[in-house]
C-alpha atoms as a PDB file:
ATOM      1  CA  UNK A   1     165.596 -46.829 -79.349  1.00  0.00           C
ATOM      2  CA  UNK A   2     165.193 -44.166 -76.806  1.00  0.00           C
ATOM      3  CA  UNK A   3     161.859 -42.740 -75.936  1.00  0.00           C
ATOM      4  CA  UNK A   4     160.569 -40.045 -73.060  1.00  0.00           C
ATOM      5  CA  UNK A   5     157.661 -40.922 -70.820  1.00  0.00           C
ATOM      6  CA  UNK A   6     155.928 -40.246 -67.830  1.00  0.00           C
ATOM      7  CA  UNK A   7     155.152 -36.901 -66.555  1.00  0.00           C
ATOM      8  CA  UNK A   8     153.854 -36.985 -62.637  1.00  0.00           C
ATOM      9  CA  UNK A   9     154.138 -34.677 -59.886  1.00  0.00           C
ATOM     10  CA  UNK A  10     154.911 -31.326 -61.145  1.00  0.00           C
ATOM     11  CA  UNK A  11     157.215 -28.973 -59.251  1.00  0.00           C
ATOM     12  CA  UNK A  12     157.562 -25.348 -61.102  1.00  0.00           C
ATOM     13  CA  UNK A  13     160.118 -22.842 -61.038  1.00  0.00           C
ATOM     14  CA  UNK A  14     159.044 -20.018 -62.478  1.00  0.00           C
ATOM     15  CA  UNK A  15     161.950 -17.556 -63.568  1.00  0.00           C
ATOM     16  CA  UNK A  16     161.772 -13.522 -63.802  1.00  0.00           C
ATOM     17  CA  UNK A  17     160.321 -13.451 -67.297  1.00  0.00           C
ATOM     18  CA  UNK A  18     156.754 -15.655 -66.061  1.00  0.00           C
ATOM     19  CA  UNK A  19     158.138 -19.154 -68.121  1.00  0.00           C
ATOM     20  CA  UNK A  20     158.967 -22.264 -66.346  1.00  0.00           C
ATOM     21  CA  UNK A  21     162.909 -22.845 -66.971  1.00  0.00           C
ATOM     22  CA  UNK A  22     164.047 -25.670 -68.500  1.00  0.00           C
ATOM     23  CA  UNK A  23     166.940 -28.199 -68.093  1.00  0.00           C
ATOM     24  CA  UNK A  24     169.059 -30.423 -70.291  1.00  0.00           C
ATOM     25  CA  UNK A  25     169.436 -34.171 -70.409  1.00  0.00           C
ATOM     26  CA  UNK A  26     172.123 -35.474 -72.094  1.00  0.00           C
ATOM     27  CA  UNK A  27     172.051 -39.201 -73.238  1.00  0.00           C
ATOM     28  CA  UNK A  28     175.358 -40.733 -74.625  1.00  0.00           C
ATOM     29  CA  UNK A  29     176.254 -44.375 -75.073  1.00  0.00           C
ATOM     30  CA  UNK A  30     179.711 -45.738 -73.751  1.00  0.00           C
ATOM     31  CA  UNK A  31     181.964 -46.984 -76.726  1.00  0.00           C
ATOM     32  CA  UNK A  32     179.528 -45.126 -79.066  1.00  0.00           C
ATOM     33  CA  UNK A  33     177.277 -47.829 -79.095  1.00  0.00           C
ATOM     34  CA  UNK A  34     174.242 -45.497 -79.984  1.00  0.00           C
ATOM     35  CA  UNK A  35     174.139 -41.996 -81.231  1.00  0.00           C
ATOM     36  CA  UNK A  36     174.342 -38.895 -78.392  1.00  0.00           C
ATOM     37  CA  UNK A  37     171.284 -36.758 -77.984  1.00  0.00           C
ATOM     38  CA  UNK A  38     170.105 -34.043 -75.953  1.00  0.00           C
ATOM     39  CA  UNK A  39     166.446 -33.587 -74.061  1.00  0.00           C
ATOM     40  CA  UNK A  40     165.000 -30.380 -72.992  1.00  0.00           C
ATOM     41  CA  UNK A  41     162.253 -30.935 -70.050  1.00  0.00           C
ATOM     42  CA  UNK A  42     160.938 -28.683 -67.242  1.00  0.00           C
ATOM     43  CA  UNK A  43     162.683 -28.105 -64.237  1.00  0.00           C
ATOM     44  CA  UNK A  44     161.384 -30.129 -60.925  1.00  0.00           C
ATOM     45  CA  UNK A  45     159.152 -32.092 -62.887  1.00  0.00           C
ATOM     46  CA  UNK A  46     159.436 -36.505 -62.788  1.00  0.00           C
ATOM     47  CA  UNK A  47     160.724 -37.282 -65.562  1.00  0.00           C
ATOM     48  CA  UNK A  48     161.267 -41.144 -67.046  1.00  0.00           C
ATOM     49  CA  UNK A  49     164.038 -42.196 -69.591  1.00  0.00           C
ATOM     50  CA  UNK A  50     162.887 -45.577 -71.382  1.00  0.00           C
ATOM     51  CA  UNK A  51     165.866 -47.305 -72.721  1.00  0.00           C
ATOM     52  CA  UNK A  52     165.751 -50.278 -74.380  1.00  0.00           C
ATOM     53  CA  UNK A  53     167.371 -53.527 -73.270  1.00  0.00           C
ATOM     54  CA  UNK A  54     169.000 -54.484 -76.711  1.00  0.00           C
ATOM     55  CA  UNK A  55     169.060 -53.117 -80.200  1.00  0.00           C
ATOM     56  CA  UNK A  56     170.687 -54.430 -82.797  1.00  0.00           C
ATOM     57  CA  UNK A  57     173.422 -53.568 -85.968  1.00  0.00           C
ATOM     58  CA  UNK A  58     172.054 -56.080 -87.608  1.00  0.00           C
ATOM     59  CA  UNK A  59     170.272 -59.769 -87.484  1.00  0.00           C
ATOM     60  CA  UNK A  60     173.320 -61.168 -86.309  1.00  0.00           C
ATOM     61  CA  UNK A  61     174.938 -58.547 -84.133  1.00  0.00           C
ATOM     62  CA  UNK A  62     173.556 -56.511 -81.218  1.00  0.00           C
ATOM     63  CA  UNK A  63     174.434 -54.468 -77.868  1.00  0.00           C
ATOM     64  CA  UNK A  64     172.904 -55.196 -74.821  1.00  0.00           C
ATOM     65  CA  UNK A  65     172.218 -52.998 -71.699  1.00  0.00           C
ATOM     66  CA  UNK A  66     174.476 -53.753 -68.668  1.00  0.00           C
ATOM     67  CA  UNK A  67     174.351 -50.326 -66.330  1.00  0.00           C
ATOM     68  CA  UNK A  68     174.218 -46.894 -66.905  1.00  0.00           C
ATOM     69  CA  UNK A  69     176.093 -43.968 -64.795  1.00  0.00           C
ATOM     70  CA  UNK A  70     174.563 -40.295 -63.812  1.00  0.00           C
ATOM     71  CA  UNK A  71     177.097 -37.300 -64.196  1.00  0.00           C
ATOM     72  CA  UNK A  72     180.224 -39.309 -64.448  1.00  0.00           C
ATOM     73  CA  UNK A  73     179.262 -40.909 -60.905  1.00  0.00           C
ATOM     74  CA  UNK A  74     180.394 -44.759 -61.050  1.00  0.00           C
ATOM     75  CA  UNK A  75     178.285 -47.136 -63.097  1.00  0.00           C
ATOM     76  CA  UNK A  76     174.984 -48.685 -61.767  1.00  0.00           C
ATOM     77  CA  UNK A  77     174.500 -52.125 -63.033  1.00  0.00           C
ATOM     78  CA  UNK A  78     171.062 -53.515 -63.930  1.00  0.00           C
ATOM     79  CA  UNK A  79     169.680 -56.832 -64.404  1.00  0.00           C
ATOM     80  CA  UNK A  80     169.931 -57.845 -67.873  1.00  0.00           C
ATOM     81  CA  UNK A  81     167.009 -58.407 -70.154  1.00  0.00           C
ATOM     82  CA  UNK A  82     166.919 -59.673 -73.989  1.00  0.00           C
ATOM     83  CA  UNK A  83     163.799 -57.437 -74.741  1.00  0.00           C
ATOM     84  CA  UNK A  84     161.770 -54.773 -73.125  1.00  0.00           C
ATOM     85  CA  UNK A  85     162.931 -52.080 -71.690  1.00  0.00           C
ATOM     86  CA  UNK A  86     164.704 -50.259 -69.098  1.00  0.00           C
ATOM     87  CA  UNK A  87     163.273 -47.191 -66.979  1.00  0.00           C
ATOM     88  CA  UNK A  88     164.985 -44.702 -65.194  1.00  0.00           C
ATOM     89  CA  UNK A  89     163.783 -41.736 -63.235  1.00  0.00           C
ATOM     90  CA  UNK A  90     165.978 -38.488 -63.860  1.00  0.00           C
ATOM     91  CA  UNK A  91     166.266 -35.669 -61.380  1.00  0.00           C
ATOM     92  CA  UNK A  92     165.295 -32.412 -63.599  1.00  0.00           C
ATOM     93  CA  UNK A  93     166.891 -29.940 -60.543  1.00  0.00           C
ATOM     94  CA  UNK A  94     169.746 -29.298 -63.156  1.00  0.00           C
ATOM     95  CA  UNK A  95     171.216 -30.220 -66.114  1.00  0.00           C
ATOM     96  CA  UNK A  96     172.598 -33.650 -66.281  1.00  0.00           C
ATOM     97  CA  UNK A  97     174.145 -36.256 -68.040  1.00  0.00           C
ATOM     98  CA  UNK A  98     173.545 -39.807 -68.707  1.00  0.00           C
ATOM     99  CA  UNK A  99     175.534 -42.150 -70.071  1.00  0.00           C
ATOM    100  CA  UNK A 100     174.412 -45.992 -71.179  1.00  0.00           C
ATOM    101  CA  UNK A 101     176.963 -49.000 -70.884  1.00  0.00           C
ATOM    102  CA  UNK A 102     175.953 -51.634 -73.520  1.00  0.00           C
ATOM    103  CA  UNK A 103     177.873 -55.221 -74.196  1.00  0.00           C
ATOM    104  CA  UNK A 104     178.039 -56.260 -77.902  1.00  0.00           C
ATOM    105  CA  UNK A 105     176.551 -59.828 -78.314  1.00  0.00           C
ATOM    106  CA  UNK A 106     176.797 -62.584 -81.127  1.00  0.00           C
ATOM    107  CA  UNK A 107     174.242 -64.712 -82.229  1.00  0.00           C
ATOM    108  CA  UNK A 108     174.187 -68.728 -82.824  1.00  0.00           C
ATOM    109  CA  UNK A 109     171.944 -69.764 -85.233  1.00  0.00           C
ATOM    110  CA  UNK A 110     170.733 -73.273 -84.962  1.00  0.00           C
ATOM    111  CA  UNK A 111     168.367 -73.891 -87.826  1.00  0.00           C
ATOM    112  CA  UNK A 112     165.740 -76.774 -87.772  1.00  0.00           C
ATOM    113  CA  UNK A 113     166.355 -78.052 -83.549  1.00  0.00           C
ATOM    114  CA  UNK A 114     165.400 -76.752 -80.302  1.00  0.00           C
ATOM    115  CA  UNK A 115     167.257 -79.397 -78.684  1.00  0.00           C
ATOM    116  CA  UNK A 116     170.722 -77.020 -78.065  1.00  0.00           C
ATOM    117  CA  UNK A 117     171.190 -76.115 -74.802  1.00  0.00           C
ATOM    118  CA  UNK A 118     174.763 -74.154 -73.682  1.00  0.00           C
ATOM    119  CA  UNK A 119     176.944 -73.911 -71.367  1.00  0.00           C
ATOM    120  CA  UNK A 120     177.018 -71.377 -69.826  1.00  0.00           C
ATOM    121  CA  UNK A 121     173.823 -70.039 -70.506  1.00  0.00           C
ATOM    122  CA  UNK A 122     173.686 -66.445 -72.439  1.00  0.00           C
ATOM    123  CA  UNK A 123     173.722 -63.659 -70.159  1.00  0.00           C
ATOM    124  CA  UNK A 124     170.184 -63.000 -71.589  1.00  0.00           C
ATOM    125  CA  UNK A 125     168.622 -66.390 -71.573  1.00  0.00           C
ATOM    126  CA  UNK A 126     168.325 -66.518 -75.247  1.00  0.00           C
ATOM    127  CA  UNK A 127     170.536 -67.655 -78.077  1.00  0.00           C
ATOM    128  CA  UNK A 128     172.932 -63.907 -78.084  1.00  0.00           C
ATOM    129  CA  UNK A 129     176.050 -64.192 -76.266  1.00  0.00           C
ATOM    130  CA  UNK A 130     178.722 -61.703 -74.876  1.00  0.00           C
ATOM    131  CA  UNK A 131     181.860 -60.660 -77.202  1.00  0.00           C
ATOM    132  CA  UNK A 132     185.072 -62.202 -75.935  1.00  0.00           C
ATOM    133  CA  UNK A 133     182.815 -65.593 -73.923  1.00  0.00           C
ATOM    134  CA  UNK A 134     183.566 -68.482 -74.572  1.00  0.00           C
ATOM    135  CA  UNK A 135     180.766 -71.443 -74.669  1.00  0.00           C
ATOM    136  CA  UNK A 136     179.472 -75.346 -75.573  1.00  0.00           C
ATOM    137  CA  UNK A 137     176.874 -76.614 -77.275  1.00  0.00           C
ATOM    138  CA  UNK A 138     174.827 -79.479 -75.512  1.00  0.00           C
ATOM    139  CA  UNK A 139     172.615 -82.016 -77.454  1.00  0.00           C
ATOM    140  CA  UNK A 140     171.096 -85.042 -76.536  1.00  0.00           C
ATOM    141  CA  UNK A 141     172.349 -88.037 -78.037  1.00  0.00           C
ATOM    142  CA  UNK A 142     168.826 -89.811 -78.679  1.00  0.00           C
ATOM    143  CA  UNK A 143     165.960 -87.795 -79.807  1.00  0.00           C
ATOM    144  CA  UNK A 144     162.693 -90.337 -78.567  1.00  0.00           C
ATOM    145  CA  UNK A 145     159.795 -89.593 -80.971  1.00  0.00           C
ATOM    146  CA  UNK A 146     156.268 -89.854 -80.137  1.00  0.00           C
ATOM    147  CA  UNK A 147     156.141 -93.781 -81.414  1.00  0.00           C
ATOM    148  CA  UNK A 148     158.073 -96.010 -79.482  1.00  0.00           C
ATOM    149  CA  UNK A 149     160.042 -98.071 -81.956  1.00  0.00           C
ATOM    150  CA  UNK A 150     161.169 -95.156 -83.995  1.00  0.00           C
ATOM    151  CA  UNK A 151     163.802 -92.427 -83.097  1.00  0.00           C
ATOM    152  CA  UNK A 152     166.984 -89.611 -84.114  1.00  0.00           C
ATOM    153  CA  UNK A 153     170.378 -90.851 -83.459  1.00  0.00           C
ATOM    154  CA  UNK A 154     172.977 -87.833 -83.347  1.00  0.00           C
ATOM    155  CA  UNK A 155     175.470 -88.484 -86.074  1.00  0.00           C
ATOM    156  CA  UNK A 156     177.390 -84.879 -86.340  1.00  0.00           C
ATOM    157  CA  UNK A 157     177.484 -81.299 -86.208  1.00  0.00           C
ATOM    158  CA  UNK A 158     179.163 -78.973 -87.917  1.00  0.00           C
ATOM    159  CA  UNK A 159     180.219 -75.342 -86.901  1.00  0.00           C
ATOM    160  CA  UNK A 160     180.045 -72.551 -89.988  1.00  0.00           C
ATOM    161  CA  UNK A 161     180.673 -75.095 -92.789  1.00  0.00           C
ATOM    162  CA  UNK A 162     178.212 -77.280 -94.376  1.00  0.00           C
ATOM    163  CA  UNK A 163     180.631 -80.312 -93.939  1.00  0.00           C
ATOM    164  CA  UNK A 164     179.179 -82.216 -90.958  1.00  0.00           C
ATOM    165  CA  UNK A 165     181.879 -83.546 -88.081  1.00  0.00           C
ATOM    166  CA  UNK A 166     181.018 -86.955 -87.717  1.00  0.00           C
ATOM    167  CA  UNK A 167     181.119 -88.433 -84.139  1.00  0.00           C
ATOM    168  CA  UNK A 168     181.372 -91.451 -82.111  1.00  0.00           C
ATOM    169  CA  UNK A 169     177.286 -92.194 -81.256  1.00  0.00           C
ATOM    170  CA  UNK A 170     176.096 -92.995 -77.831  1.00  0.00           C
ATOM    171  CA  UNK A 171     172.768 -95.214 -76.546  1.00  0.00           C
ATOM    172  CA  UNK A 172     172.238 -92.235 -73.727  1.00  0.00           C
ATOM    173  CA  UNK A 173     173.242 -88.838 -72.214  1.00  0.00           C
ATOM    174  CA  UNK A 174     174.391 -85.978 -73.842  1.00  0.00           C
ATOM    175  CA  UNK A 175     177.389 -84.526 -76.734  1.00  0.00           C
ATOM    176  CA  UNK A 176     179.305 -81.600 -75.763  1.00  0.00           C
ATOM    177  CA  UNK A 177     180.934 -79.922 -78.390  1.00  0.00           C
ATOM    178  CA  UNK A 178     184.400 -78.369 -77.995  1.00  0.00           C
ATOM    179  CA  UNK A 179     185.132 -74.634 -76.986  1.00  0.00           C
ATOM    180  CA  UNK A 180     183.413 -71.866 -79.395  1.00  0.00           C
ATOM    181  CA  UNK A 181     184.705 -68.388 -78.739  1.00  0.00           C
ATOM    182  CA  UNK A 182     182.211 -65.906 -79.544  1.00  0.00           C
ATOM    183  CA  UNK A 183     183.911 -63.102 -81.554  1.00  0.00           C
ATOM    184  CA  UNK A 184     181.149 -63.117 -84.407  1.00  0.00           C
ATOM    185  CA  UNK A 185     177.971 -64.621 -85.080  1.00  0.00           C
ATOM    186  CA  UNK A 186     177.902 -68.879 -85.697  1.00  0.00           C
ATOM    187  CA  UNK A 187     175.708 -71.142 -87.193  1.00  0.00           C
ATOM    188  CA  UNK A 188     175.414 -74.579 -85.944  1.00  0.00           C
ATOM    189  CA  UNK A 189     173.776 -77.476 -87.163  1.00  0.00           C
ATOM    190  CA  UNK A 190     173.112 -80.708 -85.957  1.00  0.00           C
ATOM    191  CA  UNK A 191     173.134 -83.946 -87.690  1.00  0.00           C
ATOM    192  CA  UNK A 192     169.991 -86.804 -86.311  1.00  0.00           C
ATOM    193  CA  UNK A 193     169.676 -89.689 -88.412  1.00  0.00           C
ATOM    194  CA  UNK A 194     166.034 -91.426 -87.851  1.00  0.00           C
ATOM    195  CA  UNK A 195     166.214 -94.849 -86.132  1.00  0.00           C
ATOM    196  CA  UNK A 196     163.439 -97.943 -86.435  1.00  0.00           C
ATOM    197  CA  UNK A 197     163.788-100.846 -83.618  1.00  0.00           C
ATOM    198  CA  UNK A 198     164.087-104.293 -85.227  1.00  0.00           C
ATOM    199  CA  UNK A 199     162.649-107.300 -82.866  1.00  0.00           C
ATOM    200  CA  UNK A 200     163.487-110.921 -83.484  1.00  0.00           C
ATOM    201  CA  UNK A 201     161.421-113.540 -81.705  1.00  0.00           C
ATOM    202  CA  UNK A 202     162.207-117.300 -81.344  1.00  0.00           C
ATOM    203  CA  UNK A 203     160.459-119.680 -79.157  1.00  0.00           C
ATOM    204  CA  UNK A 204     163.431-121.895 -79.823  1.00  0.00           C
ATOM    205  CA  UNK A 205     167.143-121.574 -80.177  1.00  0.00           C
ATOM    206  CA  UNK A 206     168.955-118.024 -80.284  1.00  0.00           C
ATOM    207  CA  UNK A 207     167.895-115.454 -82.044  1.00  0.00           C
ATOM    208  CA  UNK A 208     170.054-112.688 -83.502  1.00  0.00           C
ATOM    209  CA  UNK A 209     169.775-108.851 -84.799  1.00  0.00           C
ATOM    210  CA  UNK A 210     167.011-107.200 -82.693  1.00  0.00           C
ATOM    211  CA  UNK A 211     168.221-103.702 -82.041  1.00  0.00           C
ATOM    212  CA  UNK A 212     168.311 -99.913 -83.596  1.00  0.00           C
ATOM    213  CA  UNK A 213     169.059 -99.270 -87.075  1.00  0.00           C
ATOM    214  CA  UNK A 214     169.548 -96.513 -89.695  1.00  0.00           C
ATOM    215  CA  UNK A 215     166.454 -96.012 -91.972  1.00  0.00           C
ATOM    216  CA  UNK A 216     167.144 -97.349 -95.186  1.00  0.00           C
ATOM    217  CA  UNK A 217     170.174 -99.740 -94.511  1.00  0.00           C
ATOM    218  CA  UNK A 218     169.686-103.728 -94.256  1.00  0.00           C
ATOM    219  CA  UNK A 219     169.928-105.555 -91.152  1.00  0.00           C
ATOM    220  CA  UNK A 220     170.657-108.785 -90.763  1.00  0.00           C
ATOM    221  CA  UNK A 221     168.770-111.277 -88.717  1.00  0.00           C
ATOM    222  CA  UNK A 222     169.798-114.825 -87.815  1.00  0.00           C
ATOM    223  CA  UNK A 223     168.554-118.002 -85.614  1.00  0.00           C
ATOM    224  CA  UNK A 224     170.957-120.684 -83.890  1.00  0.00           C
ATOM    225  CA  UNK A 225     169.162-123.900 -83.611  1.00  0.00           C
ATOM    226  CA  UNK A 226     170.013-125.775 -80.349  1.00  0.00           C
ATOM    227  CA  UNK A 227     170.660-129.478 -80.050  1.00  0.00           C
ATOM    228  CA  UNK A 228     167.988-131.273 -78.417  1.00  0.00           C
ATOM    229  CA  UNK A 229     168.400-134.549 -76.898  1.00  0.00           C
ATOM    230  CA  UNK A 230     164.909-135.702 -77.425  1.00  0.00           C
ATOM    231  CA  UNK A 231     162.522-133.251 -78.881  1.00  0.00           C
ATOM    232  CA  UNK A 232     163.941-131.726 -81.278  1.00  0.00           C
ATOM    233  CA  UNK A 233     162.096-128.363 -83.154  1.00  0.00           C
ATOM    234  CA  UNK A 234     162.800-127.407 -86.930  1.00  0.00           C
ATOM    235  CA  UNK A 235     163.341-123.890 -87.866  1.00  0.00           C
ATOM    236  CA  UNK A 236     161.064-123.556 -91.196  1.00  0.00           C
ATOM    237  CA  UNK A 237     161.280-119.940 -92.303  1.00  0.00           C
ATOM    238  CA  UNK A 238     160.476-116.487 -91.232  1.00  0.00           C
ATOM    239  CA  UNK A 239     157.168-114.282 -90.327  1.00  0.00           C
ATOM    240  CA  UNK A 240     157.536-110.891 -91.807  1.00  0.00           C
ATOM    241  CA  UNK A 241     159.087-109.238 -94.293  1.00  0.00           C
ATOM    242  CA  UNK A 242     162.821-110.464 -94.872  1.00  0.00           C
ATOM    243  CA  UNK A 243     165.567-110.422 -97.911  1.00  0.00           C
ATOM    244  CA  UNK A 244     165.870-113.748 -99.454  1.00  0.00           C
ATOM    245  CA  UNK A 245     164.272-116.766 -98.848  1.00  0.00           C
ATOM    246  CA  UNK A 246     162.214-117.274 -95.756  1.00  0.00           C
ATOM    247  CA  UNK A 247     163.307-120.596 -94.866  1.00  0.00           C
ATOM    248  CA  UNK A 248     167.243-119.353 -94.574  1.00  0.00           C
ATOM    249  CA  UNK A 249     168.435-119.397 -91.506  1.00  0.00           C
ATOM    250  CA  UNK A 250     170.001-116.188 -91.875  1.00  0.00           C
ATOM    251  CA  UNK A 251     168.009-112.780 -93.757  1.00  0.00           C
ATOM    252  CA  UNK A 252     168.069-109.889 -94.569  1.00  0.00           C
ATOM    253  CA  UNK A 253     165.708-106.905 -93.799  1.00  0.00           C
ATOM    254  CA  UNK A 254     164.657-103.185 -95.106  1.00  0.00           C
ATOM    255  CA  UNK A 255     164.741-100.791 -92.144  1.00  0.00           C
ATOM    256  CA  UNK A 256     162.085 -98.521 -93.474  1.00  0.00           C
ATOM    257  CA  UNK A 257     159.863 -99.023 -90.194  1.00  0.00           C
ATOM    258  CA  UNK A 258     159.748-100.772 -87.107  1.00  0.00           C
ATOM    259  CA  UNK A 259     159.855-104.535 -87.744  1.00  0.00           C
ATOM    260  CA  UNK A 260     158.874-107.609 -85.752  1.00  0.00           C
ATOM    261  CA  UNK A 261     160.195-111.006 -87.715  1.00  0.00           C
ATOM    262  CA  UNK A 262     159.155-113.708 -86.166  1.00  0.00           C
ATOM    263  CA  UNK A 263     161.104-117.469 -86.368  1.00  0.00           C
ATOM    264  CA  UNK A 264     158.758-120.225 -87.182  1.00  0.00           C
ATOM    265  CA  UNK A 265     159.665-123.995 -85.561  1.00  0.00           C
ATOM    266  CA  UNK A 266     157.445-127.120 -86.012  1.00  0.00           C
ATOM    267  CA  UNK A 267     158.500-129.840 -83.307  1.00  0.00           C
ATOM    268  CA  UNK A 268     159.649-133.241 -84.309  1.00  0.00           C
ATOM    269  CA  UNK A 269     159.323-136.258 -81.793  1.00  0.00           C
ATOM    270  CA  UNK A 270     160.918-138.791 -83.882  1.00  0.00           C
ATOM    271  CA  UNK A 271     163.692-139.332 -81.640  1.00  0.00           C
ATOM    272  CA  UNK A 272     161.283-140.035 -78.497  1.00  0.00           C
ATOM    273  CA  UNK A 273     159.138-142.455 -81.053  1.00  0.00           C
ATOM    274  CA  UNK A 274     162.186-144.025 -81.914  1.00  0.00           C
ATOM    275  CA  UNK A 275     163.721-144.331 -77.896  1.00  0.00           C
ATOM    276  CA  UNK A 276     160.296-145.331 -77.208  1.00  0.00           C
ATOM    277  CA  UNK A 277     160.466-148.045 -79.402  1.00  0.00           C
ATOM    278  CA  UNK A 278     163.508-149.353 -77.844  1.00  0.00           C
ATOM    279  CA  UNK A 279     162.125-149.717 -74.468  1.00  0.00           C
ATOM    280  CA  UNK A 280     159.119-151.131 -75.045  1.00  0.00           C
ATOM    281  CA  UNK A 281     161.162-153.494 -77.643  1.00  0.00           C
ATOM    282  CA  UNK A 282     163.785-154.136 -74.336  1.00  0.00           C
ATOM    283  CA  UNK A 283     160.377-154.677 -72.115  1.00  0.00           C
ATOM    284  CA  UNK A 284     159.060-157.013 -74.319  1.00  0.00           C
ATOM    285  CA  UNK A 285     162.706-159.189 -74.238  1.00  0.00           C
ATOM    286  CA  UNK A 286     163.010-158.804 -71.196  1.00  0.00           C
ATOM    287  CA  UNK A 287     159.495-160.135 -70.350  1.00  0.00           C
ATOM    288  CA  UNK A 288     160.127-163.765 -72.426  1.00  0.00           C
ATOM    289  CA  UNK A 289     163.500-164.228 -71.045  1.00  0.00           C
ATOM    290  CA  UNK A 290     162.044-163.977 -67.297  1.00  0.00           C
ATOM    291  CA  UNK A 291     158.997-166.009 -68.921  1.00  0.00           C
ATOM    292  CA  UNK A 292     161.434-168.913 -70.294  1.00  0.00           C
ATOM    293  CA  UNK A 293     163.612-168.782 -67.243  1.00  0.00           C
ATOM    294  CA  UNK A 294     159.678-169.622 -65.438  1.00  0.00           C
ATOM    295  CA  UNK A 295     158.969-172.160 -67.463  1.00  0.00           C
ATOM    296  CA  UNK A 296     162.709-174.331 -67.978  1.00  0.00           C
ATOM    297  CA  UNK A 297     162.729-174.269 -63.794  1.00  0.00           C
ATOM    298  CA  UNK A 298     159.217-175.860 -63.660  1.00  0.00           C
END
């Protein structure tokens, strides 16, 4: 955890016996977050203190470096870091102690997703948070994958159980979870359920049931006919694959990909054969009645 480096400049004191004297550093951690040691060095020589930024109790547990304070003089905050580590130049001119403040964090463990964000962020930009804070989980809602018609809906999360909180699903934006106070280590998980996008197409009448669906459940897909005053078009089955027979109006479908089911129509002009009939029937009777009313005059 602690390591000595860096000798420079060299300034000697040289005491009555011919030896250069030597000086004691004394490194303690606040709240006995680390073990207390001592360092002899040379007097009036540079010396370095490398300290690192976190270390740990355990995978789930760690303290992290927020300041440190030179012979009981008030403490000297530093920019926190998750890794690496901190250096600090010591005057050697006498002997002196050091002491290092640490914060313990928690860790949240979310297995099989990088798509958590918090709020706030850690203190460290990573997953480790500070003892006592309290925080939010963030997820997106939709989870678009690299194919268009297929994606994750968020269904649940759970906190520190396997049982998985089920909640209300949204088409857009993002899930905030409730307040987690971080006095020990959590484990979240998050709960996506993969999507496929089901399109109906009709040429003709209304067509029902395109939208996103659960892999492995059964839509169901429908056509309204309209009325047509002359030309009228005949629904007479479906393209693609459907539940039950094609020429039903109504069908079912697998959702184990993205689907496109297609509503056949063929086009029946009886009813203008049969108006046309009419009025070239009326044309015709009305061309001998104008023809007799020609001829009984003459």
């Amino acid at each position: 955890m602690l390591s000595v480096i860096a000798f420079h400049e060299s300034f000697e004191m040289v005491d009555y016996q011919g030896e250069q004297s030597k000086i004691r550093i004394t490194v303690s951690y606040a709240n006995d977050t680390s073990n207390t040691h001592a360092i002899l060095v040379n007097s009036y020589q540079k010396y370095t203190i490398s300290q690192e930024y976190s270390w740990t109790n355990n995978n789930f547990t760690r303290f992290n470096l927020q300041g440190y304070s030179i012979d009981n003089n008030p403490i000297v905050p530093i920019q926190r870091s998750s890794y690496g580590n901190f250096t600090l130049d010591t005057p050697t001119d006498s002997n002196h102690s050091i002491v290092f403040l640490a914060k313990p964090q928690f860790k949240i463990i979310t297995p099989g997703t990088n798509k958590i964000n918090f709020f706030p962020s850690s203190q460290t930009n990573d997953n480790w948070f500070d003892a006592d804070s309290d925080i939010q989980i963030i997820a997106p809602y939709v989870l678009q994958s690299n194919q268009e018609d297929a994606r994750r809906q968020l269904n649940g999360w759970s906190l520190d159980s396997p049982d998985i909180n089920i909640i209300p699903r949204q088409e857009s934006g993002t899930f905030k979870s409730h307040t987690i106070h971080m006095s020990s280590m959590h484990k979240i998980d998050l709960e996506y359920t993969t999507q496929y996008y089901i399109k109906v197409i009709s040429n003709f009448g209304q067509a029902l049931g395109t939208g996103w669906y659960d892999s492995g459940t059964i839509s169901y897909v429908s056509v309204v006919p309209i009325d047509d005053i002359l030309v009228k078009h005949v629904f007479t089955g479906w393209q693609g694959q459907v539940i039950g027979s094609e020429n039903q109006e109504s069908v079912g479908v697998l959702v184990d990909s993205p689907k496109i089911i297609v509503a056949n129509w063929v086009t029946d002009y009886t009813n203008v054969s049969t108006i046309g009939i009419v009025i070239i029937a009326i044309g015709v009777l009305v061309l001998i009645y104008r023809k007799r009313r020609t001829s009984s005059k003459a």
